[in-house]
PDB file of N, CA and C in Angstrom:
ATOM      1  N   UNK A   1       4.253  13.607  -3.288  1.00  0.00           N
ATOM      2  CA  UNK A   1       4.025  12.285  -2.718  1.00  0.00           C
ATOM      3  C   UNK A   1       4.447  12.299  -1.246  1.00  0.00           C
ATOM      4  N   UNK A   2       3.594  11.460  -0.754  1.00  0.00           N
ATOM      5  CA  UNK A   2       4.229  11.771   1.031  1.00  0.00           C
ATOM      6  C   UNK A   2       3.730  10.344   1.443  1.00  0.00           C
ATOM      7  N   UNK A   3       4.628  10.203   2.727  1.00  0.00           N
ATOM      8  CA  UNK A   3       4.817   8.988   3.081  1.00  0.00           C
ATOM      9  C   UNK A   3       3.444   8.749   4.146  1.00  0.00           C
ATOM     10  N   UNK A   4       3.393   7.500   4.548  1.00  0.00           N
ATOM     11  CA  UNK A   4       2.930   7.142   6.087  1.00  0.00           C
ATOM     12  C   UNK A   4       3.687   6.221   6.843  1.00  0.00           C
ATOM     13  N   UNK A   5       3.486   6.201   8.217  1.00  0.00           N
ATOM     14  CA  UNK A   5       4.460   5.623   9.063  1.00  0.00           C
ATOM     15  C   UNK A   5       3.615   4.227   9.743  1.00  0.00           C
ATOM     16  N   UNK A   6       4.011   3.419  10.038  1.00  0.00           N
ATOM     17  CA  UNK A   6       2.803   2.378  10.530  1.00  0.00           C
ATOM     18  C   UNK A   6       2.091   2.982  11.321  1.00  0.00           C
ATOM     19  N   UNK A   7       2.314   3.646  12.971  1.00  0.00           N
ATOM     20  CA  UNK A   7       1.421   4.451  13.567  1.00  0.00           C
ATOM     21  C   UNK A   7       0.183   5.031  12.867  1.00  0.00           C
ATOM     22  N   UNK A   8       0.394   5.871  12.400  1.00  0.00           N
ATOM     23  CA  UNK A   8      -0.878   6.774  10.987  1.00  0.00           C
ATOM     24  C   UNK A   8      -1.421   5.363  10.331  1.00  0.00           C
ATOM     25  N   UNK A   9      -0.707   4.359   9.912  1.00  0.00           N
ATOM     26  CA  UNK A   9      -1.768   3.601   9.463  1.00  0.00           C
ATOM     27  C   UNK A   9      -2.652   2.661   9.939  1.00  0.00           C
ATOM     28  N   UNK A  10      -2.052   2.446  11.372  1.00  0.00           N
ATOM     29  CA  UNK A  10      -2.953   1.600  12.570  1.00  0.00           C
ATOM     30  C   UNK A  10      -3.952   2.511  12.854  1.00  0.00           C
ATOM     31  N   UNK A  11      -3.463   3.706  13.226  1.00  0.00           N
ATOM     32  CA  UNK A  11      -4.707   4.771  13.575  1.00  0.00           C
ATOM     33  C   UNK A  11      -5.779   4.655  12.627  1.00  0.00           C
ATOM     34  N   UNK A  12      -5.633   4.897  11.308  1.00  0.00           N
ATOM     35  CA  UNK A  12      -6.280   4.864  10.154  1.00  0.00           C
ATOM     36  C   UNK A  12      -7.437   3.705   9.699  1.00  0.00           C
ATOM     37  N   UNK A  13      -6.355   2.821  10.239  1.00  0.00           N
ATOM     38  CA  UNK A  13      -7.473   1.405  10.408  1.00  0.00           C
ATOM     39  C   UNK A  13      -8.282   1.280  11.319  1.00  0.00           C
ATOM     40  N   UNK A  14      -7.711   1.454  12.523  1.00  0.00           N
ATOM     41  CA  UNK A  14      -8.505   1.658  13.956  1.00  0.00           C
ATOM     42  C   UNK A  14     -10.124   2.282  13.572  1.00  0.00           C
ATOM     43  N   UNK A  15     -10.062   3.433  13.244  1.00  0.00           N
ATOM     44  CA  UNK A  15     -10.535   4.398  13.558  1.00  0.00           C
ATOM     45  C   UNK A  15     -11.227   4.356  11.711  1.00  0.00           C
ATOM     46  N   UNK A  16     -11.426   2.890  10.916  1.00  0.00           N
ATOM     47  CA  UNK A  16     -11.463   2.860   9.566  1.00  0.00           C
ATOM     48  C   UNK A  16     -11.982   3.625   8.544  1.00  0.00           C
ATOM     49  N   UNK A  17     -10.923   4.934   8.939  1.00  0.00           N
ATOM     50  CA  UNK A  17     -10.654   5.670   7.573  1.00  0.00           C
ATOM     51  C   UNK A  17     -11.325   4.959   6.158  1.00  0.00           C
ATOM     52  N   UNK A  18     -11.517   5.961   5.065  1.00  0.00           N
ATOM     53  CA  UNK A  18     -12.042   5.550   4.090  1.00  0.00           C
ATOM     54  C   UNK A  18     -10.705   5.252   3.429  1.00  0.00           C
ATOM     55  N   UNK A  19      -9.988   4.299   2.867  1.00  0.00           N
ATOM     56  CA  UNK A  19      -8.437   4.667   2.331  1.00  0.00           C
ATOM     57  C   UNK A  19      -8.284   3.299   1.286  1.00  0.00           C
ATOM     58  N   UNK A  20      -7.852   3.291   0.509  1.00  0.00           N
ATOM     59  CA  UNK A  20      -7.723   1.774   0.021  1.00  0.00           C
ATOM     60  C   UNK A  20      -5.739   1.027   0.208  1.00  0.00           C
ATOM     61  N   UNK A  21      -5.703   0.300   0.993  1.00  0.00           N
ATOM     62  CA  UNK A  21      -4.778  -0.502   1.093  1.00  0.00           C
ATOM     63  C   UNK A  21      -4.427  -0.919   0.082  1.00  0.00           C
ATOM     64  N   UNK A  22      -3.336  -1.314  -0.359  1.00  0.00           N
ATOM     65  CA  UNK A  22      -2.554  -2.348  -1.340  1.00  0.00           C
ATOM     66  C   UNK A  22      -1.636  -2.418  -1.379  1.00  0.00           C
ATOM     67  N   UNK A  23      -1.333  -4.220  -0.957  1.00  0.00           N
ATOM     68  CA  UNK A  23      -0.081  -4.341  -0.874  1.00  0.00           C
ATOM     69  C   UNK A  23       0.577  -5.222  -2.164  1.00  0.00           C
ATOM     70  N   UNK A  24       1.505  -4.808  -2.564  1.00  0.00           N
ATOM     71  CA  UNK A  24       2.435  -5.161  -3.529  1.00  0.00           C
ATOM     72  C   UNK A  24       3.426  -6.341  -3.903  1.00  0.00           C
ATOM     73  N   UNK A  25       3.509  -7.273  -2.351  1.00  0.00           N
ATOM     74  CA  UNK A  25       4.439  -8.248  -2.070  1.00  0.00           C
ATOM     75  C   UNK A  25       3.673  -9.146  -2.925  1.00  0.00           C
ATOM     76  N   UNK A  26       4.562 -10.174  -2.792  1.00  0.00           N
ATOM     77  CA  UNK A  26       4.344 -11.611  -4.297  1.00  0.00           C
ATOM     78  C   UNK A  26       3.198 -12.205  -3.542  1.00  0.00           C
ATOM     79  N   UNK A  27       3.086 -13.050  -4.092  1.00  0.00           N
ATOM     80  CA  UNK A  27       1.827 -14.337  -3.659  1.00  0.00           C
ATOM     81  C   UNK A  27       2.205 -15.151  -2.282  1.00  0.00           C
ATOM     82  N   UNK A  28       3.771 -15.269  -2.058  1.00  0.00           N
ATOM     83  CA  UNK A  28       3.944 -15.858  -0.931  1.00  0.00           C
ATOM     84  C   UNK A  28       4.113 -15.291   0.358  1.00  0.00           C
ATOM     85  N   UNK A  29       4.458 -14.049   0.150  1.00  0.00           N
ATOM     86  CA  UNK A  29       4.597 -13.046   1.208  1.00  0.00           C
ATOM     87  C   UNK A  29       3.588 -12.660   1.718  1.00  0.00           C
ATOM     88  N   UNK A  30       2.167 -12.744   0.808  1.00  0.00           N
ATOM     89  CA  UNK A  30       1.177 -12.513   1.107  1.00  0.00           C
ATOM     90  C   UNK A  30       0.000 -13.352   2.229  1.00  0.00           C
ATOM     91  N   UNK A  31       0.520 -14.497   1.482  1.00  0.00           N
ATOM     92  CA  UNK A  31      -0.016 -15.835   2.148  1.00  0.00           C
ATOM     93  C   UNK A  31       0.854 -15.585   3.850  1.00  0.00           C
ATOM     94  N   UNK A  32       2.461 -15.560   3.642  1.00  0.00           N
ATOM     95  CA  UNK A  32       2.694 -15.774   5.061  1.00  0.00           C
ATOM     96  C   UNK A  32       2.244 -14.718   6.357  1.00  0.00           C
ATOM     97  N   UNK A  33       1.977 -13.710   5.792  1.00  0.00           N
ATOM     98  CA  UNK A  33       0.986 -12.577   6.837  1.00  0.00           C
ATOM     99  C   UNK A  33       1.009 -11.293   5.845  1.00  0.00           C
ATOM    100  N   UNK A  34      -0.068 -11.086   6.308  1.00  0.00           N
ATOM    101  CA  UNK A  34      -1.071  -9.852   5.643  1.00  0.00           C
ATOM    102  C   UNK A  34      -1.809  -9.231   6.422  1.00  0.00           C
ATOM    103  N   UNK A  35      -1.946  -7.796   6.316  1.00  0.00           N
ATOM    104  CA  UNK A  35      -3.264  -6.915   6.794  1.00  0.00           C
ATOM    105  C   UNK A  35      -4.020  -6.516   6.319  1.00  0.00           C
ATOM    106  N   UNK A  36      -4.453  -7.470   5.457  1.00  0.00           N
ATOM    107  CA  UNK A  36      -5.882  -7.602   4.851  1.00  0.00           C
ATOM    108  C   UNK A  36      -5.881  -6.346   3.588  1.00  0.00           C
ATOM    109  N   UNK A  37      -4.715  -5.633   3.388  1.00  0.00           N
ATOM    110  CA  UNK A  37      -4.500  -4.713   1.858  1.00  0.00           C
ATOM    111  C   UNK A  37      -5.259  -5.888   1.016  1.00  0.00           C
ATOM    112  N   UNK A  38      -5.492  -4.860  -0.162  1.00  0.00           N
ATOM    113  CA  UNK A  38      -5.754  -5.711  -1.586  1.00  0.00           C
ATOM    114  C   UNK A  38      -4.628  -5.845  -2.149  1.00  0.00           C
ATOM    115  N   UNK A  39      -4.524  -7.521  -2.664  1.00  0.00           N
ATOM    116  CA  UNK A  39      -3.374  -7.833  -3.114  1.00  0.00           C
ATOM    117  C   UNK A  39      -3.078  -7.713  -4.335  1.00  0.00           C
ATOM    118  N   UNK A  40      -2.415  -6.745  -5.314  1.00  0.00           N
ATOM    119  CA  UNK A  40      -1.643  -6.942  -6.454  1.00  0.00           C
ATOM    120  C   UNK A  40      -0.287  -7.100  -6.107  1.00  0.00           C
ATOM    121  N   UNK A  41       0.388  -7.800  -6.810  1.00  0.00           N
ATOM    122  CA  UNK A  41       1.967  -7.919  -6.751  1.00  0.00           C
ATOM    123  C   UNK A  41       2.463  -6.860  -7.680  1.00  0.00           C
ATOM    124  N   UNK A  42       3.376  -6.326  -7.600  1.00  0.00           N
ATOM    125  CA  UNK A  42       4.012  -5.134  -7.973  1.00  0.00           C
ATOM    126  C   UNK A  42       4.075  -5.495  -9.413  1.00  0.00           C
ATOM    127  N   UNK A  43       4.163  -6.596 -10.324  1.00  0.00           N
ATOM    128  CA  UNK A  43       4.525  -7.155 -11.504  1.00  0.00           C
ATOM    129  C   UNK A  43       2.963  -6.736 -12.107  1.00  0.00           C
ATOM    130  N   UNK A  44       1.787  -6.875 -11.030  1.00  0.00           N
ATOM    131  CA  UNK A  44       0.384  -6.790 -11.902  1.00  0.00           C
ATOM    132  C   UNK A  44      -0.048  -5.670 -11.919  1.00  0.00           C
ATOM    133  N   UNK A  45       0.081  -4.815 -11.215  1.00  0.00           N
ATOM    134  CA  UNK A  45      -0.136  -3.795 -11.342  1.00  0.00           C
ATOM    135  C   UNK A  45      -0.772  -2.606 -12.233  1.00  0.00           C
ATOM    136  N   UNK A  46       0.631  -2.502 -13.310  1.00  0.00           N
ATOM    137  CA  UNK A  46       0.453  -1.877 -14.520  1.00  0.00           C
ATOM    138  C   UNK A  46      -1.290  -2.703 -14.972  1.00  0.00           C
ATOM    139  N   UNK A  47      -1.454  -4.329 -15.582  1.00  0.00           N
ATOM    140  CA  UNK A  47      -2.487  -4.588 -15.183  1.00  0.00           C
ATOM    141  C   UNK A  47      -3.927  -3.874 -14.992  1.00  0.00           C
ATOM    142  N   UNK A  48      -4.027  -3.844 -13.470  1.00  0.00           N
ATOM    143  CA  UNK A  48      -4.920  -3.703 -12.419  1.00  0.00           C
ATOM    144  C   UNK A  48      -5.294  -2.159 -12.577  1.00  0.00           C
ATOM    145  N   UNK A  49      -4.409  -1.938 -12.423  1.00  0.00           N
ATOM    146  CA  UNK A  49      -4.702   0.240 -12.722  1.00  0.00           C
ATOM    147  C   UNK A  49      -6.301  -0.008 -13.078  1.00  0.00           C
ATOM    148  N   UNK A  50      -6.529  -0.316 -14.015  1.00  0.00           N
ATOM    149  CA  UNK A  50      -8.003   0.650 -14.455  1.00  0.00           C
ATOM    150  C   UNK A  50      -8.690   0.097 -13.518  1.00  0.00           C
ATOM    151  N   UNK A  51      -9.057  -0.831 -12.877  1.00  0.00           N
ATOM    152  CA  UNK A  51     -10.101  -1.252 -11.659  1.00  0.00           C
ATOM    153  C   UNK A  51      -9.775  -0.894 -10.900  1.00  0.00           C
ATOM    154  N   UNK A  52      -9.075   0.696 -10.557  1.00  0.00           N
ATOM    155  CA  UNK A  52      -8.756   1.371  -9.142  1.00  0.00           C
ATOM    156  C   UNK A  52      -8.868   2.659  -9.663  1.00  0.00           C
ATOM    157  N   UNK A  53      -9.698   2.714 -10.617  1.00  0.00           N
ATOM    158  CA  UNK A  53     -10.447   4.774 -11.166  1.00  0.00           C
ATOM    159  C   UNK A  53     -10.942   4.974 -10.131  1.00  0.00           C
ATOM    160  N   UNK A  54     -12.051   3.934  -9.321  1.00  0.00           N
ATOM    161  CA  UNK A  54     -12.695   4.781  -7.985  1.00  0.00           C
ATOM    162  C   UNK A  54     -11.509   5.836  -6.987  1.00  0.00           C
ATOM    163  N   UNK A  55     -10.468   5.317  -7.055  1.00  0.00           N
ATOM    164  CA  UNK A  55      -9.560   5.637  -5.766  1.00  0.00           C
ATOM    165  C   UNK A  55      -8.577   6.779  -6.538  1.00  0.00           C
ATOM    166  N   UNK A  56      -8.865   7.277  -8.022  1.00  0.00           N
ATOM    167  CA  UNK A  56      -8.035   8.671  -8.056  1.00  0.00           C
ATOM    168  C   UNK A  56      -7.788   9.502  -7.935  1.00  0.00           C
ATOM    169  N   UNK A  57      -8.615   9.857  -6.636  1.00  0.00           N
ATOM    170  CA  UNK A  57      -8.572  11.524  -5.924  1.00  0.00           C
ATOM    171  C   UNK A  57      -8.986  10.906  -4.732  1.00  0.00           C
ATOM    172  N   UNK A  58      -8.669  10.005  -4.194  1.00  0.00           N
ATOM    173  CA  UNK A  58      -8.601   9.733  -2.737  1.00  0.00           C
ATOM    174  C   UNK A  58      -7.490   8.829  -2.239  1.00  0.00           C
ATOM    175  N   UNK A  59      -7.559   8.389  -0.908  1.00  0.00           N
ATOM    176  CA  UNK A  59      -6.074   8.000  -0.705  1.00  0.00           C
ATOM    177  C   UNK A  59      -5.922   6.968  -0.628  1.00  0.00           C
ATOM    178  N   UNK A  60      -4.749   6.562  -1.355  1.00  0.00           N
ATOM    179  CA  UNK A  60      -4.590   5.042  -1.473  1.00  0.00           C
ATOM    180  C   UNK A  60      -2.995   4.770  -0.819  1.00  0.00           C
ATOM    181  N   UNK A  61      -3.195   3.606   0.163  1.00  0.00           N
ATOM    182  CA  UNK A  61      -1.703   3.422   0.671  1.00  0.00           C
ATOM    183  C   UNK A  61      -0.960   2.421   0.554  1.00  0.00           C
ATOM    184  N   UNK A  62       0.140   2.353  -0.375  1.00  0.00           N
ATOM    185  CA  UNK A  62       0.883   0.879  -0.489  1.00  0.00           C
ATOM    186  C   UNK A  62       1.993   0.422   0.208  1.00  0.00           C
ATOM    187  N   UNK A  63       2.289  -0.899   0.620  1.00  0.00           N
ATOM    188  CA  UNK A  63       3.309  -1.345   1.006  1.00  0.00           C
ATOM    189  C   UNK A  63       3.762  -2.762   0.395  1.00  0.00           C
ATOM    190  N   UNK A  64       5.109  -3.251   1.179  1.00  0.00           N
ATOM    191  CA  UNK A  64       5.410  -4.178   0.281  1.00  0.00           C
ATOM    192  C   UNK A  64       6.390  -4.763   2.107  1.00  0.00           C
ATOM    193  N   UNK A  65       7.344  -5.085   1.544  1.00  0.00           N
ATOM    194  CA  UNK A  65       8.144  -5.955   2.853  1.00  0.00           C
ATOM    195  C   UNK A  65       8.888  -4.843   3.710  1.00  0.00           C
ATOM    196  N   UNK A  66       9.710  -4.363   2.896  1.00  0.00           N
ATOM    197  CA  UNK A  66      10.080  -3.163   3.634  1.00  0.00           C
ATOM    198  C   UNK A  66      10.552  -1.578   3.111  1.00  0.00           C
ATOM    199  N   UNK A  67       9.485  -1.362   2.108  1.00  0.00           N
ATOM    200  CA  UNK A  67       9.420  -0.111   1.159  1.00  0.00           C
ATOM    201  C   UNK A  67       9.625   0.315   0.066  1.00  0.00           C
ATOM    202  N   UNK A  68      10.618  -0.749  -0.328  1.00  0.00           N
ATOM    203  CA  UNK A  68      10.846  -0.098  -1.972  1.00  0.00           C
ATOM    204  C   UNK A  68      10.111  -0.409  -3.066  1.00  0.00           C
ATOM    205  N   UNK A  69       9.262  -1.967  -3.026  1.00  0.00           N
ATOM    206  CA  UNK A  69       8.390  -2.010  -4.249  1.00  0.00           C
ATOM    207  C   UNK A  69       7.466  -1.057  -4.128  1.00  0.00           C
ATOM    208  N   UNK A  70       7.112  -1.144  -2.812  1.00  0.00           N
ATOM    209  CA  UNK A  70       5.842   0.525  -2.797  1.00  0.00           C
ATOM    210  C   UNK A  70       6.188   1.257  -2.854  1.00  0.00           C
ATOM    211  N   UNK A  71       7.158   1.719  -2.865  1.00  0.00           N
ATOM    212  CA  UNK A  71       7.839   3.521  -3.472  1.00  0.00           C
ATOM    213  C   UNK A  71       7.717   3.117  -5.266  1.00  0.00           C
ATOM    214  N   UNK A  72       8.186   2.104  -5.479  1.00  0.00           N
ATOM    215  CA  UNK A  72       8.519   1.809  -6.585  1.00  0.00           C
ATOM    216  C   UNK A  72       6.326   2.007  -7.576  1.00  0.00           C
ATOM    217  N   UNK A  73       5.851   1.347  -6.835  1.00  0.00           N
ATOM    218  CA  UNK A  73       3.876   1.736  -6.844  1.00  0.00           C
ATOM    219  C   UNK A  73       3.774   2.613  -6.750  1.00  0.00           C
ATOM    220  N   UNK A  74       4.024   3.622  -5.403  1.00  0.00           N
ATOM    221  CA  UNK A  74       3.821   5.200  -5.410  1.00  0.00           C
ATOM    222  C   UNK A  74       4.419   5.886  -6.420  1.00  0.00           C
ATOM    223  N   UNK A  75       5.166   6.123  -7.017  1.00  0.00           N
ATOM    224  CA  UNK A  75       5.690   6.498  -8.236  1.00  0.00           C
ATOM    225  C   UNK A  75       4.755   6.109  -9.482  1.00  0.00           C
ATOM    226  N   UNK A  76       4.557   4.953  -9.807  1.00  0.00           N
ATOM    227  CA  UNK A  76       3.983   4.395 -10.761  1.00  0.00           C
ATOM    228  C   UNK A  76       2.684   4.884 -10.784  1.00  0.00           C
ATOM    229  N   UNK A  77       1.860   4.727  -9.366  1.00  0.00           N
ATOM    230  CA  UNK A  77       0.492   5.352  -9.720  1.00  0.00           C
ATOM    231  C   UNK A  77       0.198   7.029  -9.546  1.00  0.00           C
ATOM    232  N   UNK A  78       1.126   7.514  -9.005  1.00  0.00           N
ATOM    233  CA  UNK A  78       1.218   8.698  -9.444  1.00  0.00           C
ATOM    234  C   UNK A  78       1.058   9.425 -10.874  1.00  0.00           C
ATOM    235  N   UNK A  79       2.348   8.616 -11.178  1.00  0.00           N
ATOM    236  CA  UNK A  79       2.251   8.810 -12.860  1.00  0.00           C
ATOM    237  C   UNK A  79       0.945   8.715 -14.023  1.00  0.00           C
ATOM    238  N   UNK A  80       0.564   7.786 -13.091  1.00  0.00           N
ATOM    239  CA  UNK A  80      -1.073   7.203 -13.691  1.00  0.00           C
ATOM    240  C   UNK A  80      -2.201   8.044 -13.490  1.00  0.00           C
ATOM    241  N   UNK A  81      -1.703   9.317 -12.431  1.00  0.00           N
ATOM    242  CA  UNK A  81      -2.866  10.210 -12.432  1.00  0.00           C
ATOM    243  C   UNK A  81      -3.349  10.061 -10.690  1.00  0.00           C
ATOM    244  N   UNK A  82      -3.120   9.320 -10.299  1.00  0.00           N
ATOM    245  CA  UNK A  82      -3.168   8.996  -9.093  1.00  0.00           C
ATOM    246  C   UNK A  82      -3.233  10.586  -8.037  1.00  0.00           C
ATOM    247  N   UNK A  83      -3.953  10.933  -7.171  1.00  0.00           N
ATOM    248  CA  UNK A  83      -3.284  12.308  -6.435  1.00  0.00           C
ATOM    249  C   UNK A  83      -3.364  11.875  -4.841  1.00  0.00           C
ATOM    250  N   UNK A  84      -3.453  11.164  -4.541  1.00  0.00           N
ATOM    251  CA  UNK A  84      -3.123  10.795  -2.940  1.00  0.00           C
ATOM    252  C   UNK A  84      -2.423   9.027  -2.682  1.00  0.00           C
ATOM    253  N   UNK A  85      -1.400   9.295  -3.415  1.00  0.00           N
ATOM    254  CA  UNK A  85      -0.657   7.926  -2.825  1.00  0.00           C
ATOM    255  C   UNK A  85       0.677   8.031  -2.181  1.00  0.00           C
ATOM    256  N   UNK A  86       0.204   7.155  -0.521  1.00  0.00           N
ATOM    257  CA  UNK A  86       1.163   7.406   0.562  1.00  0.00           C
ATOM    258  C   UNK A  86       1.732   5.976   0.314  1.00  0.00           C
ATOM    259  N   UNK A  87       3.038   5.751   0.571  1.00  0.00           N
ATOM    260  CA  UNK A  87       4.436   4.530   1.041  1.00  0.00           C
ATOM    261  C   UNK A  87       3.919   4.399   2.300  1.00  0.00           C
ATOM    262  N   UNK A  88       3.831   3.407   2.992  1.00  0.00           N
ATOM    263  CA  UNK A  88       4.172   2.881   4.362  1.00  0.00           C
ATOM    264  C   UNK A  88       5.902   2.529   4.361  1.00  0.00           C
ATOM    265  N   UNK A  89       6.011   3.566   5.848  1.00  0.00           N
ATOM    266  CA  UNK A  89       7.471   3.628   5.438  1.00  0.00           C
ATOM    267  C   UNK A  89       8.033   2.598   6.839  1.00  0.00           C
ATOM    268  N   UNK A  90       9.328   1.503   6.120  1.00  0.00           N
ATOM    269  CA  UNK A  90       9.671   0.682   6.604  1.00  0.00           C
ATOM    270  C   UNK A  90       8.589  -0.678   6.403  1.00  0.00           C
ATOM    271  N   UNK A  91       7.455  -0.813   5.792  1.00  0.00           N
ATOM    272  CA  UNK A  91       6.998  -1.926   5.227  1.00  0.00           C
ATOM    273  C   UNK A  91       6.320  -2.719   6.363  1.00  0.00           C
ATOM    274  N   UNK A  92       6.052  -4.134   6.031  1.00  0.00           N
ATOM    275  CA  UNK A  92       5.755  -5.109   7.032  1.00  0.00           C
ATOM    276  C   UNK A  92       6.389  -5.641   8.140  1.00  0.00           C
ATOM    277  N   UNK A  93       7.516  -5.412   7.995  1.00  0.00           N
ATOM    278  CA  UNK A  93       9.354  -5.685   8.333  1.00  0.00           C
ATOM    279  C   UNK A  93       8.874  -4.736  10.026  1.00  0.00           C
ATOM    280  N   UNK A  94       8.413  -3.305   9.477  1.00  0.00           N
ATOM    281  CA  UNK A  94       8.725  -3.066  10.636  1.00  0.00           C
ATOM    282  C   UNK A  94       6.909  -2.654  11.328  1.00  0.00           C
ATOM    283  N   UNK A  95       5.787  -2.660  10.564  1.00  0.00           N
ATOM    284  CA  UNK A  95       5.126  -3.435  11.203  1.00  0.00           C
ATOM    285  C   UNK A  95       4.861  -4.536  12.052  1.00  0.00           C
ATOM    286  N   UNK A  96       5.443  -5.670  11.422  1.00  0.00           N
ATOM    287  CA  UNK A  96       5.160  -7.074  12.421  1.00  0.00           C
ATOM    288  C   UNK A  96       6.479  -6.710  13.540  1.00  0.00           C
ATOM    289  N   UNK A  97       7.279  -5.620  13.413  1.00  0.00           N
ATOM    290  CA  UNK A  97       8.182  -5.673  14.551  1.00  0.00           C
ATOM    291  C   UNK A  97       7.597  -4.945  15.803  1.00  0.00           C
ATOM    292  N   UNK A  98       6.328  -4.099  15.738  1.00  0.00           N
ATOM    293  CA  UNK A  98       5.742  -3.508  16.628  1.00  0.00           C
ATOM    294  C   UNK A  98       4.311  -3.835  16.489  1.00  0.00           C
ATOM    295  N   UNK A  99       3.696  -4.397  16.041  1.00  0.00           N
ATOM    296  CA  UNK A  99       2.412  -5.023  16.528  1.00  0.00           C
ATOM    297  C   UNK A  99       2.325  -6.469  16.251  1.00  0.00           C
ATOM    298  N   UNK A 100       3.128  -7.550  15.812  1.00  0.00           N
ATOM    299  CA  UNK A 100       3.038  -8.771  15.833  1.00  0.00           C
ATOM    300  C   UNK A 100       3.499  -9.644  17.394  1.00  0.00           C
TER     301      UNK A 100
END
């Protein structure tokens, strides 16, 4: 499992990589700012899995506020068979601290 850093994932967007976003934060965190990830909350997840077979051999990148529910996802969909899932490391926290 390997991480990404916001840089790599602005680039990534910039430049819109094929990659699927998802972010993990609750319903309200989501509402108060977002970068447009697909939203499951870390609770739905387990859930959601089977409507993300397209994305199991390509890369999928999660975040949450500031890393641990998405480590806590990267783990989980790993387990699920998953083979390219990156953490955004330091979260939204330190996103909105360098591009907001």
């Amino acid at each position: 499992m390997t991480d990404i850093t916001i840089e790599e994932l602005k680039q990534k967007m910039d430049n819109q990589d094929d990659f699927l976003l998802i972010d993990v934060r609750e319903d309200w965190e989501y509402q108060d700012f977002n970068i447009n990830g697909k939203h499951i909350p870390l609770g739905s997840l387990q859930g959601a899995v089977d409507d993300l077979d397209d994305w199991m051999n390509k890369e999928v990148v999660v975040h949450c506020k500031s890393g641990g529910r998405s480590a806590a996802a990267q783990e989980y969909l790993t387990r699920q068979g998953f083979t390219n899932v990156r953490n955004l490391l330091g979260g939204m926290l330190a996103w909105q601290a360098k591009y907001s």
